[in-house]
C-alpha atoms as a PDB file:
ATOM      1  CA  UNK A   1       0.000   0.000   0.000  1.00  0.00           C
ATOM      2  CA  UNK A   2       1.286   3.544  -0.687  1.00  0.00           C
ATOM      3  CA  UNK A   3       1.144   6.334   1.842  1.00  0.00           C
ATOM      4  CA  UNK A   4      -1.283   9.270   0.461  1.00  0.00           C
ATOM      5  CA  UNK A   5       1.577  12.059   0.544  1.00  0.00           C
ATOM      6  CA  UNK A   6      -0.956  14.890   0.635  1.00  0.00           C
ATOM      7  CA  UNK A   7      -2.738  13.433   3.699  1.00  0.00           C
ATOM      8  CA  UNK A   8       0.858  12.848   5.342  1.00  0.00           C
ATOM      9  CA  UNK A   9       1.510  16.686   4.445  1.00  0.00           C
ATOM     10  CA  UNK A  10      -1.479  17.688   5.798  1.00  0.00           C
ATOM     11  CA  UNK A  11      -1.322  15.797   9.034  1.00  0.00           C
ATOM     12  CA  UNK A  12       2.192  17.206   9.775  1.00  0.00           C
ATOM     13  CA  UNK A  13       0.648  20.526   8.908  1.00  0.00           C
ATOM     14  CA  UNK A  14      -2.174  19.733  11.704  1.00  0.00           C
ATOM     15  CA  UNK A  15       0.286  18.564  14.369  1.00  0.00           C
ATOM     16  CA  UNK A  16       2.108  21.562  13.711  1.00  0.00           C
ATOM     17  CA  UNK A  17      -1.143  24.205  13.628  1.00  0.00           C
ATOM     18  CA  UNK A  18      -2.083  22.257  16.941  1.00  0.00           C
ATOM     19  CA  UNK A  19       1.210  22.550  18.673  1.00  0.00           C
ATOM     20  CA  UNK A  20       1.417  26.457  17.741  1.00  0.00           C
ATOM     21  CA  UNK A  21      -2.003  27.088  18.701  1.00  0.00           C
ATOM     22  CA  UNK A  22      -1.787  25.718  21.974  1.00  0.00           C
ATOM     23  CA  UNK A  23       1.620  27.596  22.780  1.00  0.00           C
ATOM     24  CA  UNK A  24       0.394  30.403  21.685  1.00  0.00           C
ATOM     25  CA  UNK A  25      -2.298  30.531  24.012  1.00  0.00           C
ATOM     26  CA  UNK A  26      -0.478  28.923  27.136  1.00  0.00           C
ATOM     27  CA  UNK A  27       2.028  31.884  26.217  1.00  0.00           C
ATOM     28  CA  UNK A  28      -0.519  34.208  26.307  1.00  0.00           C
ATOM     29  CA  UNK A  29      -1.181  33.613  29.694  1.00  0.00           C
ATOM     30  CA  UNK A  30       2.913  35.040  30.859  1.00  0.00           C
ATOM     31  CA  UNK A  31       2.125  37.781  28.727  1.00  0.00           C
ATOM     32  CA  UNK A  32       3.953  37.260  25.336  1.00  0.00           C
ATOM     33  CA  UNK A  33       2.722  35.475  22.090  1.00  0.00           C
ATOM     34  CA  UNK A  34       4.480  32.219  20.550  1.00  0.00           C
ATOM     35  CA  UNK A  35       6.243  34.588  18.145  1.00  0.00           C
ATOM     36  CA  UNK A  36       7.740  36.721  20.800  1.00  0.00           C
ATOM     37  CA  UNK A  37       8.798  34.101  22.629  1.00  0.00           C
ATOM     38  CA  UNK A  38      10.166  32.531  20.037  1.00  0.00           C
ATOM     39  CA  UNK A  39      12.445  35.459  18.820  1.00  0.00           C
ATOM     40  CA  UNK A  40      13.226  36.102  22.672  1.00  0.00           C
ATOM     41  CA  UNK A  41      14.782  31.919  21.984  1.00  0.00           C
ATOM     42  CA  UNK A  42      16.578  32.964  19.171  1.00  0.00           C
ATOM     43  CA  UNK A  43      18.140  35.983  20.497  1.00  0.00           C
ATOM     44  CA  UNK A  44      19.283  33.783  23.315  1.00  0.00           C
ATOM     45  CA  UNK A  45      20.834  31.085  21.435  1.00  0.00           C
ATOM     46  CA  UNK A  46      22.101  33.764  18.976  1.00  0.00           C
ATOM     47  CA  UNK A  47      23.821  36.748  21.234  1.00  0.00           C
ATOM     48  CA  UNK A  48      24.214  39.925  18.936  1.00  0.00           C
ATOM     49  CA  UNK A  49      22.908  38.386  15.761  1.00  0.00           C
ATOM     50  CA  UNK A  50      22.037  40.930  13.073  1.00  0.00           C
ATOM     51  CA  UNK A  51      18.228  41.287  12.663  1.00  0.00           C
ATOM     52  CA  UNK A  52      18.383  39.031   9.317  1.00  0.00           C
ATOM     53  CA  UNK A  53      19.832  36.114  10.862  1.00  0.00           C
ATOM     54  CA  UNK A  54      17.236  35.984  13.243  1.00  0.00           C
ATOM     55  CA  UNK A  55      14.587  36.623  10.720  1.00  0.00           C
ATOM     56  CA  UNK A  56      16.396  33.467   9.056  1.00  0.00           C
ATOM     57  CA  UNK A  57      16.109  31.790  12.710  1.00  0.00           C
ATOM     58  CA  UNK A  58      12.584  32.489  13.172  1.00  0.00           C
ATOM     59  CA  UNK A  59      11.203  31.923  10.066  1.00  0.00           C
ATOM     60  CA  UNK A  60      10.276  35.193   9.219  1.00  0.00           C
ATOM     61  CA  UNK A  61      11.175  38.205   6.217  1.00  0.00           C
ATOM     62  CA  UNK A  62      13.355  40.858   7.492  1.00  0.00           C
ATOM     63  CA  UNK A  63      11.010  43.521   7.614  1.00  0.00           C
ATOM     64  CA  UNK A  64       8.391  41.464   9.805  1.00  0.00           C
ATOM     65  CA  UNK A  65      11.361  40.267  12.175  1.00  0.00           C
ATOM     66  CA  UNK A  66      12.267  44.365  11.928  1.00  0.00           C
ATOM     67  CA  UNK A  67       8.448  44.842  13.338  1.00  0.00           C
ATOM     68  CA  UNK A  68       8.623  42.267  16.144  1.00  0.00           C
ATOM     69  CA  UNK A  69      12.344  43.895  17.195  1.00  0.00           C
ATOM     70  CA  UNK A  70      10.449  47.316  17.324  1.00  0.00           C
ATOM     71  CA  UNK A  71       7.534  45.644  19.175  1.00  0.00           C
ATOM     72  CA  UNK A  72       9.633  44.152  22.115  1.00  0.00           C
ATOM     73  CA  UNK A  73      12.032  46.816  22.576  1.00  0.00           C
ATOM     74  CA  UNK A  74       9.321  48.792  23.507  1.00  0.00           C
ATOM     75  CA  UNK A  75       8.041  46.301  25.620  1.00  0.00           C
ATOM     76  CA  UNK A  76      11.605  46.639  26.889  1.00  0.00           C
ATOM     77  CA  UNK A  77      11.990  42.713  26.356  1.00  0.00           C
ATOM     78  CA  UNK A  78      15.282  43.258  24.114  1.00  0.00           C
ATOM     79  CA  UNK A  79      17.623  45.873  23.348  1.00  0.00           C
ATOM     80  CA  UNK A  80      19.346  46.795  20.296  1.00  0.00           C
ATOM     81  CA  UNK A  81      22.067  48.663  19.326  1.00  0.00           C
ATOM     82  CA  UNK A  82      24.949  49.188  16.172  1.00  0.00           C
ATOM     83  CA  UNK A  83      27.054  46.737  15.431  1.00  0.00           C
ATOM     84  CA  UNK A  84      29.817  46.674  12.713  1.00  0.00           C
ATOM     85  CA  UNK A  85      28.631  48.733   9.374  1.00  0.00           C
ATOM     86  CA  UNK A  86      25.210  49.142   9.164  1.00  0.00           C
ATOM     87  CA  UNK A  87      24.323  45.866  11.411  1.00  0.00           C
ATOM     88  CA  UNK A  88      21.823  45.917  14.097  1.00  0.00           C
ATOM     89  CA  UNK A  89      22.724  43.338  16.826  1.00  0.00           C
ATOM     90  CA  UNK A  90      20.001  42.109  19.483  1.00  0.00           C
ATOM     91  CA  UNK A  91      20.704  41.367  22.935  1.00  0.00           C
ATOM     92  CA  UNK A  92      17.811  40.017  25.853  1.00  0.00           C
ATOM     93  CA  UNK A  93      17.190  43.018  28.660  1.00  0.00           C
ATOM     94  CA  UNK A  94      16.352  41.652  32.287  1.00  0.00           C
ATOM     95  CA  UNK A  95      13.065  42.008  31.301  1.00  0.00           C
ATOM     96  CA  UNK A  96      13.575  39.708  28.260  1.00  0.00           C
ATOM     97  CA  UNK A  97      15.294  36.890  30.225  1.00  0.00           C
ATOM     98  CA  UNK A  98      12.433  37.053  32.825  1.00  0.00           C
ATOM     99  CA  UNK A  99      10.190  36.585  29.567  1.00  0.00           C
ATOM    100  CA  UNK A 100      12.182  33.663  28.452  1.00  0.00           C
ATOM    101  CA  UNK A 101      11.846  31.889  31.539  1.00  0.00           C
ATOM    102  CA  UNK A 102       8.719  32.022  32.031  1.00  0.00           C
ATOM    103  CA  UNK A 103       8.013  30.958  28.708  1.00  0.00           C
ATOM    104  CA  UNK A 104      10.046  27.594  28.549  1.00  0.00           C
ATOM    105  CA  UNK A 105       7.834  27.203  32.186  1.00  0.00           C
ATOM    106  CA  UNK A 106       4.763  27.102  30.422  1.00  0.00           C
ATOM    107  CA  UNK A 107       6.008  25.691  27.015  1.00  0.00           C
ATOM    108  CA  UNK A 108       7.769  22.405  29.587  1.00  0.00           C
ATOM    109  CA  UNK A 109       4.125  21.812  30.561  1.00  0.00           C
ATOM    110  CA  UNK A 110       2.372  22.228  27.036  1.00  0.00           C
ATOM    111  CA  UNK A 111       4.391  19.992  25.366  1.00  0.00           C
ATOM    112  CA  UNK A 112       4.457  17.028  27.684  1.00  0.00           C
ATOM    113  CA  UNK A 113       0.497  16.977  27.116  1.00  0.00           C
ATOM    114  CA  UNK A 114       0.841  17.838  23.467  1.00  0.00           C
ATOM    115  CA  UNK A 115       3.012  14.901  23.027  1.00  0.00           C
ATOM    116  CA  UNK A 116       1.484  12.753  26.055  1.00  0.00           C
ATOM    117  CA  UNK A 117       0.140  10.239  23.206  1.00  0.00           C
ATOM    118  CA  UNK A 118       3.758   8.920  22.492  1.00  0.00           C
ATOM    119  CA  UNK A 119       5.940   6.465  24.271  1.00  0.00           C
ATOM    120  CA  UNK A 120       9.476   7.353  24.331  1.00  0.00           C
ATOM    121  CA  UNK A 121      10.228   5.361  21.694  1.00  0.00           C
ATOM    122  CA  UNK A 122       7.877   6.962  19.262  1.00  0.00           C
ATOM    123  CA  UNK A 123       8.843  10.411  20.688  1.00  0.00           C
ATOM    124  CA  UNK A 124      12.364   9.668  19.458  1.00  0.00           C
ATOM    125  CA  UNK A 125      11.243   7.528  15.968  1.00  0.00           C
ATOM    126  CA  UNK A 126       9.241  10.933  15.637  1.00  0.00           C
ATOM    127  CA  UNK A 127      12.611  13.336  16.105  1.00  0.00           C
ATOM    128  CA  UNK A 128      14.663  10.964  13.962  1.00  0.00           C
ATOM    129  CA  UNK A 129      12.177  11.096  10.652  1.00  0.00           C
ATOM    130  CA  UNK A 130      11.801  14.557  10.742  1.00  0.00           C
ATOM    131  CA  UNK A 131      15.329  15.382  11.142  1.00  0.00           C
ATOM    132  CA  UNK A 132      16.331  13.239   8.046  1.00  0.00           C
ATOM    133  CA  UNK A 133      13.055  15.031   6.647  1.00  0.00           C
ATOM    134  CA  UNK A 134      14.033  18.452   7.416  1.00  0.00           C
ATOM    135  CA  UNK A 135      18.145  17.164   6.834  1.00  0.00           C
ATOM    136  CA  UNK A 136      18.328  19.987   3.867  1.00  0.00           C
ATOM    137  CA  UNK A 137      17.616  22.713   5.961  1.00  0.00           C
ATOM    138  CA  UNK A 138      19.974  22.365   8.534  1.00  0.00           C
ATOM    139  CA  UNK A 139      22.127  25.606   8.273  1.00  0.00           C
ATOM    140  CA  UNK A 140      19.031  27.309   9.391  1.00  0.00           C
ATOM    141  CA  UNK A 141      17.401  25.401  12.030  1.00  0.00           C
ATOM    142  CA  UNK A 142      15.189  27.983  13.364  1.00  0.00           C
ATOM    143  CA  UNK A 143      12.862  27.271  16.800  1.00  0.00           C
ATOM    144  CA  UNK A 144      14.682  24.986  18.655  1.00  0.00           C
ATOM    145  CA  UNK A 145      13.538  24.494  22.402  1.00  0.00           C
ATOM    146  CA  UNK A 146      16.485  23.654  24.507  1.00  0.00           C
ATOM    147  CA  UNK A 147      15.694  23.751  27.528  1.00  0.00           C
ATOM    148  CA  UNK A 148      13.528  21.121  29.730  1.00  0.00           C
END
């Protein structure tokens, strides 16, 4: 029997829509949205980086990342400041680290229900497809949630 790949896309696309939605909203209840918290991750993993490199990170266009930057310095969640030529780096205020924390708090909780329906086993056969899936794009891994 062949696997229907359209109804394997679109299941990967529903895990996916499920897990977002249901960060987003935990998220929402420390005060920042999945995005935010997300580019809060990636300026953490990514001290300094130049506003396109975490656009890169975070799966978003420049300008959009450019928005978000705007958005959470004056939320006073990040600073940023000139870096060599006309580079912007990013760097986490107190504020932002407080953010982050609370964050991988809720998101620790969210995604041991969202993935409650696995064994171990499956939770790594899971990881190990859709790393040799997603193989190609490994110079830009984007979201990665390291801490537990």
């Amino acid at each position: 029997m062949t696997t229907n790949l359209e109804v394997l896309g679109q299941t990967i696309k529903r895990a996916q829509y499920r897990n977002h939605r249901t960060m987003d909203a935990a998220l929402h209840d420390v005060g920042i949205s999945l995005v935010q918290w997300d580019a809060l991750r990636a300026i953490e993993r990514m001290p300094h980086a130049s506003g396109h490199d975490l656009a890169v990170a975070t799966f978003q266009s420049d300008q959009s990342f450019g928005t978000l930057a705007t958005r959470l310095v004056a939320r006073g969640l990040i600073s940023r400041s000139a870096g060599r030529g006309r580079r912007i780096e990013h760097a986490l205020t107190d504020a932002g680290h407080a953010a982050l924390a609370d964050g991988y708090r809720v998101a620790s909780g969210v995604l041991d229900e969202l993935f409650a329906p696995l064994d171990e086993d499956q939770r790594a056969t899971l990881l190990a497809v859709l790393q040799v899936l997603t193989a190609d794009a490994a110079e830009s891994p984007g979201p990665i949630l390291t801490r537990r």
